[in-house]
Protein backbone atom coordinates (compact mmCIF):
# COMPACT_ATOMS: atom_id res chain seq x y z
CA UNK A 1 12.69 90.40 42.74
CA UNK A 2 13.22 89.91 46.51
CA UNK A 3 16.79 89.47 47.82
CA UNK A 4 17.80 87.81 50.86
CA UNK A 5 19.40 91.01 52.87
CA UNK A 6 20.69 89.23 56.36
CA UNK A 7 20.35 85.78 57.78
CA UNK A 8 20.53 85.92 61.73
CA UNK A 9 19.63 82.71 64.69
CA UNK A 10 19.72 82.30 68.09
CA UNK A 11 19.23 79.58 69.84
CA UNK A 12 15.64 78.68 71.06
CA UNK A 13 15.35 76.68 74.11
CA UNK A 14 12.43 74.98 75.47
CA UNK A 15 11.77 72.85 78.50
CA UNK A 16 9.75 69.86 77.83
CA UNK A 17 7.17 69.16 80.45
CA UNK A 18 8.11 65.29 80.45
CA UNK A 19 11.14 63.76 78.64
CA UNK A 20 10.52 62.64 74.97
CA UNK A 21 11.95 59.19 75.06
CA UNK A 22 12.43 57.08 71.81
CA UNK A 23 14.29 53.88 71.55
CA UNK A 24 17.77 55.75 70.94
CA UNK A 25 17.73 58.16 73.95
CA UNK A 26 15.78 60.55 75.18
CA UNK A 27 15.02 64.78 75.20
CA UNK A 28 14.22 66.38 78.73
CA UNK A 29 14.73 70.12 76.79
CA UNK A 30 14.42 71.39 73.15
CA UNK A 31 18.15 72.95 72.43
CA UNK A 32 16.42 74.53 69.21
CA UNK A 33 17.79 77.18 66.93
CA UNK A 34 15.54 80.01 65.79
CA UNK A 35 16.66 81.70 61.98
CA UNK A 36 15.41 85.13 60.90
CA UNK A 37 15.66 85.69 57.11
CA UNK A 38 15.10 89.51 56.33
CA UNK A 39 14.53 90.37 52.61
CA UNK A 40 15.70 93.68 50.93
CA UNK A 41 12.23 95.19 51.73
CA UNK A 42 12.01 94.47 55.25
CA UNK A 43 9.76 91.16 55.05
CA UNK A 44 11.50 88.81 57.87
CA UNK A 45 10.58 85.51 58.09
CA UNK A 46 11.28 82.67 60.77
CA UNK A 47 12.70 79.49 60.67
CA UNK A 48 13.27 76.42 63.53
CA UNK A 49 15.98 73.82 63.84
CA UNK A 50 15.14 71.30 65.74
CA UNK A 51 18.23 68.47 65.84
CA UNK A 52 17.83 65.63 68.07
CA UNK A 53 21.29 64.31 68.46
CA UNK A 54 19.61 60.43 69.54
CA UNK A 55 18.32 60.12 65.98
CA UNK A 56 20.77 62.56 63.91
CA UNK A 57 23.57 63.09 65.49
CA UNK A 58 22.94 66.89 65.29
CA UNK A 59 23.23 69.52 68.29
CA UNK A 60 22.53 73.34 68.60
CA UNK A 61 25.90 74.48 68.35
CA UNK A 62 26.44 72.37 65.42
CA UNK A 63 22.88 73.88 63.91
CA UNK A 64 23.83 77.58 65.15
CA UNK A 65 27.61 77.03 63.29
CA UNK A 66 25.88 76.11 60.23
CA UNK A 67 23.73 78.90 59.80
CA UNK A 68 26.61 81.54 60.54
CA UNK A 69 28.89 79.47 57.91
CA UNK A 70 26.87 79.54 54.92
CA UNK A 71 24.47 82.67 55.68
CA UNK A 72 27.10 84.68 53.49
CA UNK A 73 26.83 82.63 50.52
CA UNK A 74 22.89 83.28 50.54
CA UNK A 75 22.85 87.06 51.22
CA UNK A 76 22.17 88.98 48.06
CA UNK A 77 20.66 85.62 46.68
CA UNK A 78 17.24 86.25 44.57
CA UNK A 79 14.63 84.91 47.83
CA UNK A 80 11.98 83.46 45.00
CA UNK A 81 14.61 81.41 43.49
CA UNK A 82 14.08 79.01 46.28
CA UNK A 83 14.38 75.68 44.31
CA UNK A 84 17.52 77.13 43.44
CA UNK A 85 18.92 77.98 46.76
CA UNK A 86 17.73 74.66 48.21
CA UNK A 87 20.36 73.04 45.75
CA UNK A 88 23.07 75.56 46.57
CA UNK A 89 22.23 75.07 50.72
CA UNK A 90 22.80 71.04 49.75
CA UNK A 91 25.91 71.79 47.81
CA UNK A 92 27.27 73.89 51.03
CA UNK A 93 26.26 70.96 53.31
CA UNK A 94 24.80 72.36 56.36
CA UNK A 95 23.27 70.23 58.80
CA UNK A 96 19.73 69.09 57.51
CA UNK A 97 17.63 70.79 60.81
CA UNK A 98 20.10 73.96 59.98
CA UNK A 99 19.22 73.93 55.95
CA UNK A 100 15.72 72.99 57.16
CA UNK A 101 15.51 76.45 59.16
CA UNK A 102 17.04 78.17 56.95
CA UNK A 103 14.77 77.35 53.74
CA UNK A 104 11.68 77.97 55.81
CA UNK A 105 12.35 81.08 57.05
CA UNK A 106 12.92 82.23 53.18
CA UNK A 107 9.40 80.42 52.32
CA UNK A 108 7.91 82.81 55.49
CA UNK A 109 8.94 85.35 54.21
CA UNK A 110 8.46 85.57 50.86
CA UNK A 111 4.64 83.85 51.81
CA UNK A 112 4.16 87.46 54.04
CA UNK A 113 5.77 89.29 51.54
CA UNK A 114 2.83 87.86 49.18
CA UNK A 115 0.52 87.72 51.89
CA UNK A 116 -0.77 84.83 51.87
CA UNK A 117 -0.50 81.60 54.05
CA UNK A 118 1.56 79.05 53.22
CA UNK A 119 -0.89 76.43 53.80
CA UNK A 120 -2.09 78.27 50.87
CA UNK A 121 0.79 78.47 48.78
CA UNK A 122 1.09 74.62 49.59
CA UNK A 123 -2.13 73.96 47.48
CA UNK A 124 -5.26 74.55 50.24
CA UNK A 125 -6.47 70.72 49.89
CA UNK A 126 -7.26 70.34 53.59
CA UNK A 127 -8.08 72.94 55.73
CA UNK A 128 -7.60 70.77 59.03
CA UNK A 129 -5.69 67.67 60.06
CA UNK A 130 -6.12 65.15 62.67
CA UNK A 131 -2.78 64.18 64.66
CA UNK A 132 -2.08 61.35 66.94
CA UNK A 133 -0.70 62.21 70.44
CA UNK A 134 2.79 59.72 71.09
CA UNK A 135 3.34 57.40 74.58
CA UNK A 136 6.78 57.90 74.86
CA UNK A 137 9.35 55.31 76.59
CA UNK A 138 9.06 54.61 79.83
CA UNK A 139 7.22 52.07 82.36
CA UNK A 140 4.24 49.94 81.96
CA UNK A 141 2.25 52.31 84.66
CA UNK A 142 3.64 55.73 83.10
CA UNK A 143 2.37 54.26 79.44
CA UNK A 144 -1.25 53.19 80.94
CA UNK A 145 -1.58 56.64 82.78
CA UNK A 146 -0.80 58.53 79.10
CA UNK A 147 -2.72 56.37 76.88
CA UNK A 148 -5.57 57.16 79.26
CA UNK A 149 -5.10 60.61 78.94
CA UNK A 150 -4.59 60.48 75.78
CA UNK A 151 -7.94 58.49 75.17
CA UNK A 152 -9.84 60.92 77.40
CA UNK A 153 -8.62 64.14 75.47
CA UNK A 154 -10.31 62.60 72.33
CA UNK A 155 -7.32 61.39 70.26
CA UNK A 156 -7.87 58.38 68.41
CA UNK A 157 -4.48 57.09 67.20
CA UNK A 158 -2.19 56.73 69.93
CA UNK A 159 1.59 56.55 68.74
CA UNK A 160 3.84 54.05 70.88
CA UNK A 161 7.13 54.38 71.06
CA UNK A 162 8.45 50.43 71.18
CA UNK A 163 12.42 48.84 71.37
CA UNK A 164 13.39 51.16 74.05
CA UNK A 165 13.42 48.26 76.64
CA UNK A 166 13.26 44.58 76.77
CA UNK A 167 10.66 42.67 74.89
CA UNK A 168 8.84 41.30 77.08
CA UNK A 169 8.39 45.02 78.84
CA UNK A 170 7.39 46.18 75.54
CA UNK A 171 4.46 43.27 75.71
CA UNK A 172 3.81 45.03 79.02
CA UNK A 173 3.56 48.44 77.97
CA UNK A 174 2.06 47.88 74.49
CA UNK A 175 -0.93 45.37 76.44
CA UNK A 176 -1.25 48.10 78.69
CA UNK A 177 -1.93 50.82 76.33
CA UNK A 178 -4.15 48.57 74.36
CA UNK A 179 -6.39 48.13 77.71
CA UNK A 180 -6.20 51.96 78.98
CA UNK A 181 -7.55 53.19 75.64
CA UNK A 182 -9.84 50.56 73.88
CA UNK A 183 -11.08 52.49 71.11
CA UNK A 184 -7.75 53.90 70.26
CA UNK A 185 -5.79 52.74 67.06
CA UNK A 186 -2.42 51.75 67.39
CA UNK A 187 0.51 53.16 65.53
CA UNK A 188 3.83 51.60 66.70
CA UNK A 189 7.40 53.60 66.32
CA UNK A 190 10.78 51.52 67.08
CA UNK A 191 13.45 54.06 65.54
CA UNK A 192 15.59 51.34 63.47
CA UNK A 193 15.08 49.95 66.92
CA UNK A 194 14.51 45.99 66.40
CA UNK A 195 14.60 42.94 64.23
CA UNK A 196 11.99 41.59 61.47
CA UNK A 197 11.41 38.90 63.51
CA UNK A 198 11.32 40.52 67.09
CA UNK A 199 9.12 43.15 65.55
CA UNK A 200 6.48 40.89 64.22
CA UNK A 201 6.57 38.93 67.73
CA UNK A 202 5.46 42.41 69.26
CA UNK A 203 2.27 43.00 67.35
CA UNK A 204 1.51 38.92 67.66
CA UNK A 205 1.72 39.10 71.54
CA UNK A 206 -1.52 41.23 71.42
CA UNK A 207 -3.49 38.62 70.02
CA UNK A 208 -6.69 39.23 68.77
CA UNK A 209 -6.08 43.40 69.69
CA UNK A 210 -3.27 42.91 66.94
CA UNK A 211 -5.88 44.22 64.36
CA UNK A 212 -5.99 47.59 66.21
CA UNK A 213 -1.70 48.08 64.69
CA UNK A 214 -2.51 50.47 61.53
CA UNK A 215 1.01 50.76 60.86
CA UNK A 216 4.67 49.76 62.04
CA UNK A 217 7.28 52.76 61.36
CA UNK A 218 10.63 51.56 60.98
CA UNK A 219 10.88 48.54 63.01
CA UNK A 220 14.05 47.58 61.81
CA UNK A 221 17.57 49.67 60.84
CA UNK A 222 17.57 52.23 58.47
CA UNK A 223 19.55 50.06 56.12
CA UNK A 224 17.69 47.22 56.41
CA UNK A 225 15.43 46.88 53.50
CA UNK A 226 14.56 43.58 53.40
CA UNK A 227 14.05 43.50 56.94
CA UNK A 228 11.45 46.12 56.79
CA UNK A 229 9.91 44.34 53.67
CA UNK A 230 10.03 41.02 56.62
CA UNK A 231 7.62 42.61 58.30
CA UNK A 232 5.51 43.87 55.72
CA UNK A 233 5.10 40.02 54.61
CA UNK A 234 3.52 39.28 57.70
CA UNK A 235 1.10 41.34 57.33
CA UNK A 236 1.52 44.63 58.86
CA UNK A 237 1.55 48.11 57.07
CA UNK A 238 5.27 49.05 57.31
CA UNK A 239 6.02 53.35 57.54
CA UNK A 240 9.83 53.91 56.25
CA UNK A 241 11.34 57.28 58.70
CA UNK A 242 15.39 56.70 59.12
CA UNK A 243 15.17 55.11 55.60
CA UNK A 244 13.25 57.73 53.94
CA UNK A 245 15.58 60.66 53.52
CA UNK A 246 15.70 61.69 49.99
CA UNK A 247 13.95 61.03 46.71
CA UNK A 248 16.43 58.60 45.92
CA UNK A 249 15.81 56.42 49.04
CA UNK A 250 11.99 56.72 48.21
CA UNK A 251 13.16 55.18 44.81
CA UNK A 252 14.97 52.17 46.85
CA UNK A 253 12.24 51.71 48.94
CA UNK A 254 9.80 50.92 46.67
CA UNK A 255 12.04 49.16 44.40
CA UNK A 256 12.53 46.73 47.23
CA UNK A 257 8.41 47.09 48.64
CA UNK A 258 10.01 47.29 51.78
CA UNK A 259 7.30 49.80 53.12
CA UNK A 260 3.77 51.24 52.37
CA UNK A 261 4.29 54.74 53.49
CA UNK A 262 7.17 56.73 53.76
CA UNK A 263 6.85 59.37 56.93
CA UNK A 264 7.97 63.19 55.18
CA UNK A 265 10.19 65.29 57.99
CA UNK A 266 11.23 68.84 57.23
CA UNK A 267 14.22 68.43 59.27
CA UNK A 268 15.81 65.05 58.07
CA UNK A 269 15.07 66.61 54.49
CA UNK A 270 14.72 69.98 54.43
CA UNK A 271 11.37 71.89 53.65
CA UNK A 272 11.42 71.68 49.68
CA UNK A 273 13.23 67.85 50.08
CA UNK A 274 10.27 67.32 51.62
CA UNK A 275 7.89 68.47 49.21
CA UNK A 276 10.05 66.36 46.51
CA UNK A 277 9.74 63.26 48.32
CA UNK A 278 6.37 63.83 48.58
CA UNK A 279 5.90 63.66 44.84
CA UNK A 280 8.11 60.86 44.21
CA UNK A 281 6.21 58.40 46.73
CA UNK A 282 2.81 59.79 44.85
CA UNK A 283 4.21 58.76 41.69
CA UNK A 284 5.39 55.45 42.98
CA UNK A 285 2.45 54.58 44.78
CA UNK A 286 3.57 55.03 48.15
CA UNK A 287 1.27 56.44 51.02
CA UNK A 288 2.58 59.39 52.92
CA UNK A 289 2.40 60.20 56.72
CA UNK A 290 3.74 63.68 58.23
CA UNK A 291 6.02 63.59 61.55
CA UNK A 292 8.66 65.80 63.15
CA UNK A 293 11.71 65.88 66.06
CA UNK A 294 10.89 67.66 69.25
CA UNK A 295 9.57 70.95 67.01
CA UNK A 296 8.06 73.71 68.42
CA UNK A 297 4.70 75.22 66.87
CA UNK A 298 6.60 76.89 64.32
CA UNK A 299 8.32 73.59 62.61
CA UNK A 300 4.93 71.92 63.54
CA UNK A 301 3.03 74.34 61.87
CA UNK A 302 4.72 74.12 58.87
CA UNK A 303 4.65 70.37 58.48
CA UNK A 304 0.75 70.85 59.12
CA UNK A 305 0.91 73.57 56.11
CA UNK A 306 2.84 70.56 53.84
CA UNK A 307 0.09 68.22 54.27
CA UNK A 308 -2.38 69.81 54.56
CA UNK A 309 -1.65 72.07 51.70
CA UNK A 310 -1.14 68.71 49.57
CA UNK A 311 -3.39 67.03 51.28
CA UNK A 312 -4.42 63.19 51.51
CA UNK A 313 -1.71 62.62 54.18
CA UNK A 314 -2.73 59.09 55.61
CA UNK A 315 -1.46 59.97 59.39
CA UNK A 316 -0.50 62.67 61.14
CA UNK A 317 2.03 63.00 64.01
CA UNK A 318 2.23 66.58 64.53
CA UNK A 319 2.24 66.32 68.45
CA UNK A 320 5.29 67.47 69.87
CA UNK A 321 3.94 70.99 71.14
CA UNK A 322 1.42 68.87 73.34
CA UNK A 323 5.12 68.06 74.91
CA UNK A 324 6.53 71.62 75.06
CA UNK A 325 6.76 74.40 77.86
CA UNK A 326 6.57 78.13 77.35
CA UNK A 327 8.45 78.67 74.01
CA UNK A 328 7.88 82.46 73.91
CA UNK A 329 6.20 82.06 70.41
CA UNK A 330 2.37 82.97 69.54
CA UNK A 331 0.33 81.90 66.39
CA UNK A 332 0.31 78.81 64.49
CA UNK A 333 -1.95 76.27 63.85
CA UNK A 334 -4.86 76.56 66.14
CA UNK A 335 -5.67 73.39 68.29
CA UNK A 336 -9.29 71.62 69.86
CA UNK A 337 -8.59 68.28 71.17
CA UNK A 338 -6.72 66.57 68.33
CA UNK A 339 -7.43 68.71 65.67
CA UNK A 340 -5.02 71.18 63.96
CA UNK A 341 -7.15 73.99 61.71
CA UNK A 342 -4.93 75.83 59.09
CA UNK A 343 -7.82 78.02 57.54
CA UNK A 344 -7.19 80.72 60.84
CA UNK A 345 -3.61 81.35 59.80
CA UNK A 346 -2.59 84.86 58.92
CA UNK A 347 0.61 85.34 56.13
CA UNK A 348 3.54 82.82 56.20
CA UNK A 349 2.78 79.86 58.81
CA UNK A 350 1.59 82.80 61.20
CA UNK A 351 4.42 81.78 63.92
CA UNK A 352 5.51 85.06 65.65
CA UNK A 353 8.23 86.02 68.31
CA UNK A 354 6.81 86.89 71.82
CA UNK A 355 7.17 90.82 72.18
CA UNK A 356 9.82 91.04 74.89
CA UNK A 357 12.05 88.02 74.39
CA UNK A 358 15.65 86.97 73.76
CA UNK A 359 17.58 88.96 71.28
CA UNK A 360 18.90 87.50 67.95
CA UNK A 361 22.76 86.92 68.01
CA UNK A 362 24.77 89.73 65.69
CA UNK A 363 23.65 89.48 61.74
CA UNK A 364 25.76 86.54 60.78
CA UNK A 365 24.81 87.66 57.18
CA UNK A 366 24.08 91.04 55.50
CA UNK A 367 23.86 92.32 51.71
């Protein structure tokens, strides 16, 4: 009977090595929050924040505040009563990157404490998974130079970020990437960016390279069902991400066959949201696809342990660390080319601290 004996974070900072732009704004630096859960035995596991204020509104402090305010309620708690203490994080109403943290680090530990993976504990299906690698915002040349790269390093679904600038830029970019990396499918990503119509137009203006579009995530608001089911009409697979936040707005969605998959992110839902979503799309016939913010391996390594521990994920976007600087972490998944192998992980999701680096803030919780 494990109990949770202190909750700690400090804030985890990484430099990006070129801005993460989406259609809402842009990251040149991940202003992360690291969480430590220690159990009464000594097990510690780790946990990452990651809140991207362009997309939720969420900061560090406000993740860091979060986890000091309701780390008292949860010391003492019973550690493999997690189900339970996901509802009582919701009920306290921390920030979803700061519940997100916090719930993982408890599922670390108690997965070391077992000593097992938790791609493992997740179910085993797949023992590797296939990402995409994203073109960001930007100009037509800076697009054409990644999608190159990207094509050359062996990935073969390129993620586009689109609705960041005007349409006919977009075009631009979107014809450019098409060109640089020919054999490349195309996955486009407009953040709530656009409307039915204008999104539609996009994929039309490649013409005949149209049929290269595998899917369109959220092209239009988050509220805007029927616009999303718009484009689904026309013909395109539609990916629900700002819409898709609970089970309940799984529910809507496909109520309203606004969208064919629905995109599963530990930090919009929290870790064990995320596995419930995941079984409510299943059951309602809805694909599912696996993202993340600007995570570093740890959050990334977890997602990769969701789906691939459930397995039959139709895309992966686990690419973020491709992104990241020195984030004084070792383990995780391991990586060749595109390719993300879970089967090499030690307990937990494997994610370490570098020997050496910054200390955690004084125990905001202790039992």
């Amino acid at each position: 009977m494990p109990l949770i004996a202190r909750v700690q974070a400090r804030p985890l900072d990484v430099e990006l090595i070129e801005p993460f732009g989406i259609a809402t704004g842009a990251q040149t630096r991940a202003a992360n929050v690291l969480v430590r859960v220690e159990l009464d035995d000594g097990t510690a596991g780790l946990g990452e924040a990651a809140p991207f204020p362009a997309v939720s509104g969420e900061t560090q402090s406000l993740a860091l505040a979060e986890v000091a305010r309701v780390a008292p309620a949860l010391t003492g708690a019973r550690a493999s009563r997690w189900r339970a203490l996901a509802r009582q994080l919701d009920e306290l109403g921390p920030c979803a990157s700061a519940r997100c943290a916090i719930e993982t680090a408890v599922a670390d530990a108690l997965a070391r404490r077992a000593g097992a993976s938790l791609w493992e504990l997740f179910g085993g299906a797949e023992a590797s998974l296939v990402t995409d690698l994203t073109v960001t915002t930007g100009g037509v040349e800076a697009a054409e130079r990644a999608a190159r790269a990207a094509a050359a390093k062996g990935f073969a679904t390129i993620k586009v970020k689109v609705g960041g600038a005007p349409f006919d830029e977009d075009v631009r970019r979107l014809r450019a990437i098409a060109g640089a990396a020919p054999a490349a499918r195309l996955l486009l990503d407009a953040n709530a960016a656009l409307e039915a119509s204008v999104a539609v137009a996009l994929v039309a203006s490649l013409g005949a390279e149209r049929r290269r579009v595998v899917l369109f995530e959220q092209p239009t608001a988050a509220a805007d069902l029927e616009g999303l089911r718009r484009v689904r009409e026309a013909g395109l697979r539609v990916a629900a991400d700002e819409s898709a936040r609970s089970p309940e707005s799984v529910r809507a969605l496909a109520r309203e066959r606004a969208v064919d998959t629905v995109n599963l992110k530990i930090m919009k839902s929290g870790l064990f949201g995320a596995l419930e979503m995941a079984a409510c799309a299943r059951a309602l016939g809805l694909g599912l696809m696996i993202g993340g913010m600007v995570e570093t391996r740890l959050a990334m390594t977890v997602s990769a342990c969701l789906a691939g521990g459930l397995g039959g994920f139709e895309e992966i976007d686990l690419d973020t660390p491709f992104f990241l600087g020195d984030d004084g972490l070792t383990g995780g998944f391991a990586v060749t080319g595109s390719t993300l192998r879970l089967d090499t992980l030690g307990r937990g999701h494997g994610v370490d601290e570098r020997p050496g680096g910054p200390e955690f803030a004084p125990t905001v919780g202790e039992w």
